[in-house]
N, C-alpha and C. Protein backbone atom coordinates (compact mmCIF):
# COMPACT_ATOMS: atom_id res chain seq x y z
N UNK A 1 0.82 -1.21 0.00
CA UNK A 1 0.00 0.00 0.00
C UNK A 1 0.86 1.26 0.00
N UNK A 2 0.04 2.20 -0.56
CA UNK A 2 1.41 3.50 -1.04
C UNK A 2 0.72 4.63 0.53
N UNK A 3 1.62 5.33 1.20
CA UNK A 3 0.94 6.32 2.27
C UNK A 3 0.61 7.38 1.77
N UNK A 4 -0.06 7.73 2.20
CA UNK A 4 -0.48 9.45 2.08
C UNK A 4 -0.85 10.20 3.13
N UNK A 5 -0.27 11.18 3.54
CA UNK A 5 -0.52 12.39 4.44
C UNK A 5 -2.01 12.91 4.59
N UNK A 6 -2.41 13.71 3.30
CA UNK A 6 -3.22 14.62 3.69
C UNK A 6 -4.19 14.42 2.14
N UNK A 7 -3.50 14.68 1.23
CA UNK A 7 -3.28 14.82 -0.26
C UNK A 7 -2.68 13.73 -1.19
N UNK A 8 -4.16 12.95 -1.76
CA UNK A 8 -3.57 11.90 -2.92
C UNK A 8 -3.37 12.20 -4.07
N UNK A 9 -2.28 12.44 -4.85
CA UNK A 9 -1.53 12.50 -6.00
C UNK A 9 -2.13 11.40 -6.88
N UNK A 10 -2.53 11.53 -7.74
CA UNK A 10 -2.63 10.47 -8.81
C UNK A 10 -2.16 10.66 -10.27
N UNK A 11 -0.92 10.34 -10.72
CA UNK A 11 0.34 10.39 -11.74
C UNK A 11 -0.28 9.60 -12.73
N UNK A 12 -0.81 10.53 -13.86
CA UNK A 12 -1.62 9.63 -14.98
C UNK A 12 -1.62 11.26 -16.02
N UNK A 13 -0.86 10.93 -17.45
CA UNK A 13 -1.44 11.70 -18.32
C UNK A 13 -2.85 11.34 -18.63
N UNK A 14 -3.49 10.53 -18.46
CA UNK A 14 -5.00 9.85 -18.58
C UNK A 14 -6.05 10.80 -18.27
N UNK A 15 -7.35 10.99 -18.61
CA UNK A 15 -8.43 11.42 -17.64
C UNK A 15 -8.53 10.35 -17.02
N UNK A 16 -8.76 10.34 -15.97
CA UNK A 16 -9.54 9.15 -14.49
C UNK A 16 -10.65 9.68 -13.63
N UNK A 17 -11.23 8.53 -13.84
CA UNK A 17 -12.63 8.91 -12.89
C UNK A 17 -12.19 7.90 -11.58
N UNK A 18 -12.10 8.98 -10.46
CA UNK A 18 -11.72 7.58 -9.12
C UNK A 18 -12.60 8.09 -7.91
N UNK A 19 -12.73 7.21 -7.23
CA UNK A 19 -13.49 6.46 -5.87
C UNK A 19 -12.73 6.35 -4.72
N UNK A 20 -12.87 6.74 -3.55
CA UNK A 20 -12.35 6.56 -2.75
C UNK A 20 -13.36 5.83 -1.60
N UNK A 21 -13.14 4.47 -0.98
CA UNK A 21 -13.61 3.50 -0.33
C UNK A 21 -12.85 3.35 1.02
N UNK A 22 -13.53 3.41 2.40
CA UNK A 22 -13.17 3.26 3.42
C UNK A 22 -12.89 1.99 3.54
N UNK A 23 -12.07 1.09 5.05
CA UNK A 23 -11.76 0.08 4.72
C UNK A 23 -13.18 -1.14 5.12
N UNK A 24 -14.32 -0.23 5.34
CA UNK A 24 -15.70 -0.66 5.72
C UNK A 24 -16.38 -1.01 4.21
N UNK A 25 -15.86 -0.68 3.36
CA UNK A 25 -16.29 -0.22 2.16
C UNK A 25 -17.69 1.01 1.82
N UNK A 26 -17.15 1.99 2.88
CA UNK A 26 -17.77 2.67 2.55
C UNK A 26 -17.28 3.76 1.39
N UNK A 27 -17.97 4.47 0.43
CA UNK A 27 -17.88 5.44 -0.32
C UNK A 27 -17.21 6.74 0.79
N UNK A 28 -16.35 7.00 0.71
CA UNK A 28 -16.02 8.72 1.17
C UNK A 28 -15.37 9.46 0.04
N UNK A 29 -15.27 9.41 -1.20
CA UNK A 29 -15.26 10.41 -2.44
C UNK A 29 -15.84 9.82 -2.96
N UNK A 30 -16.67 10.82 -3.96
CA UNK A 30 -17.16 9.87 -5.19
C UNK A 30 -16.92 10.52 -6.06
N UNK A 31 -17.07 9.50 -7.43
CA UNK A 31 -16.76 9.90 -8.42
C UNK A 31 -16.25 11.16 -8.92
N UNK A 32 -14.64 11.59 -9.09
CA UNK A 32 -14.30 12.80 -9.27
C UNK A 32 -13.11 12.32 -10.61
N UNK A 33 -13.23 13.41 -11.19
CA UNK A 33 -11.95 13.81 -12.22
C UNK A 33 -10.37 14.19 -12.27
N UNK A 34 -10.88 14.90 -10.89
CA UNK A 34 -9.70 15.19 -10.18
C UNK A 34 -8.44 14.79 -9.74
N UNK A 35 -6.99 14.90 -10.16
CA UNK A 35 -6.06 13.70 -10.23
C UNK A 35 -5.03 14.40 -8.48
N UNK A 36 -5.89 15.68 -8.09
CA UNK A 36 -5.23 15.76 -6.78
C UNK A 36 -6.56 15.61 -5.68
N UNK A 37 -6.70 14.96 -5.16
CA UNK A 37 -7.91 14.63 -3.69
C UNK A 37 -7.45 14.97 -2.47
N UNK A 38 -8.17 15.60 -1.84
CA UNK A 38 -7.64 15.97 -0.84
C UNK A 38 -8.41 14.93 0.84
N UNK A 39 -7.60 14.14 1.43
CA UNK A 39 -8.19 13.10 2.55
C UNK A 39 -7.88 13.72 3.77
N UNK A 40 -7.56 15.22 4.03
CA UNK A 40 -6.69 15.62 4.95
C UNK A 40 -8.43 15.43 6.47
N UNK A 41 -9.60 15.54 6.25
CA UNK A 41 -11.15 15.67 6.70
C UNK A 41 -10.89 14.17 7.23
N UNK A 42 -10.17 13.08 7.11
CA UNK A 42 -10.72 11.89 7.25
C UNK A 42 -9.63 10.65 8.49
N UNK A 43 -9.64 10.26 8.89
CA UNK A 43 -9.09 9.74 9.91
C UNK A 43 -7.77 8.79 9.22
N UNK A 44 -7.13 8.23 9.86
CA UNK A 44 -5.64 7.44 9.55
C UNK A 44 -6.75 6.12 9.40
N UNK A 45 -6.03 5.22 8.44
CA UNK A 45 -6.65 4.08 7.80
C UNK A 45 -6.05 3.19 6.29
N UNK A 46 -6.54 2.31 6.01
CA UNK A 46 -6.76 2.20 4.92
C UNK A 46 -7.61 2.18 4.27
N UNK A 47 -7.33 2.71 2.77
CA UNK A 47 -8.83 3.11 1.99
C UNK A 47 -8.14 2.11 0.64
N UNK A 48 -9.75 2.15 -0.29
CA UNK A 48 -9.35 1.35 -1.32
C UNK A 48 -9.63 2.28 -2.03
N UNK A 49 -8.97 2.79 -3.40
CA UNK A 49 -9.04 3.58 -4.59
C UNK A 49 -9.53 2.79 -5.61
N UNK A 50 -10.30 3.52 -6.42
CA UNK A 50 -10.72 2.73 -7.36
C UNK A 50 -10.49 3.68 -8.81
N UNK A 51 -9.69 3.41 -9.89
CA UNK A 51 -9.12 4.52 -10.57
C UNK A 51 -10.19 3.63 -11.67
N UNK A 52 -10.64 4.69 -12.51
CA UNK A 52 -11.22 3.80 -13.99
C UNK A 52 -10.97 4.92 -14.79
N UNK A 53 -10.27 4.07 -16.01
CA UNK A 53 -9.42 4.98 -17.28
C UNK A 53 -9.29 4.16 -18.14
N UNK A 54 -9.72 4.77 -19.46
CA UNK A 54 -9.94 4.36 -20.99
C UNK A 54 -10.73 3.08 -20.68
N UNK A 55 -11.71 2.68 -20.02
CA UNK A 55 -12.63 1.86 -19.48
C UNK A 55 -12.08 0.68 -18.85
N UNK A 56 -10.98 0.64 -18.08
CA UNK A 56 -9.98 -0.21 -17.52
C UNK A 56 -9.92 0.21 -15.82
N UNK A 57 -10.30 -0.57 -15.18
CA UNK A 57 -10.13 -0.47 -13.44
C UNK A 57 -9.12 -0.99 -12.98
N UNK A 58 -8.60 -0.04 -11.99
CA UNK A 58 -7.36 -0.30 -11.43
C UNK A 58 -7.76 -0.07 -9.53
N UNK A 59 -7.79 -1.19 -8.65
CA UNK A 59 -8.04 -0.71 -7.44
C UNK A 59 -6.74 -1.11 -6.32
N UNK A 60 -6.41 0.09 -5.75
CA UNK A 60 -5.17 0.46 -5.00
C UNK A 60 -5.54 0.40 -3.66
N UNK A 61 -4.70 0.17 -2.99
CA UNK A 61 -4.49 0.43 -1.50
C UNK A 61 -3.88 1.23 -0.70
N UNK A 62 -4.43 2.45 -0.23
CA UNK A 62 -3.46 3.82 0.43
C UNK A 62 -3.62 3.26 2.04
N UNK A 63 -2.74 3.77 3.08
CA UNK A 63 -2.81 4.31 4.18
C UNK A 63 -2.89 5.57 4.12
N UNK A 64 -3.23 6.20 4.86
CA UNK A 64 -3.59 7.34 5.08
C UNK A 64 -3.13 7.37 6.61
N UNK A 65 -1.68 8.71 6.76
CA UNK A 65 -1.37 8.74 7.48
C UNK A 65 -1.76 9.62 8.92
């Protein structure tokens, strides 16, 4: 799993539509375009990302520090 502070970076010349999933699986972002998110509102954990680009899913694992 990759950490993150406050602020998830997501490194893609791509558009991406991504999801951010508590480790409850709850939804806490939804659907955004946005390739900087900001988790700084949300407690230390792991979350699951869910990146979808050129109709291809990619789901990641952050801590959140």
């Amino acid at each position: 799993p990759n950490p993150v502070n406050d602020v998830l970076n997501i490194q893609t010349s791509l558009d991406v539509f991504t999801e951010v999933y508590s480790s409850l699986g709850h939804l806490i972002v939804s659907g955004t375009k946005e390739k900087r998110i900001d988790l700084s509102r949300f407690p230390s954990g792991v979350y699951q990302v869910v990146i979808n680009y050129n109709g291809r899913i990619s789901i990641e694992k952050i801590i959140k520090l």
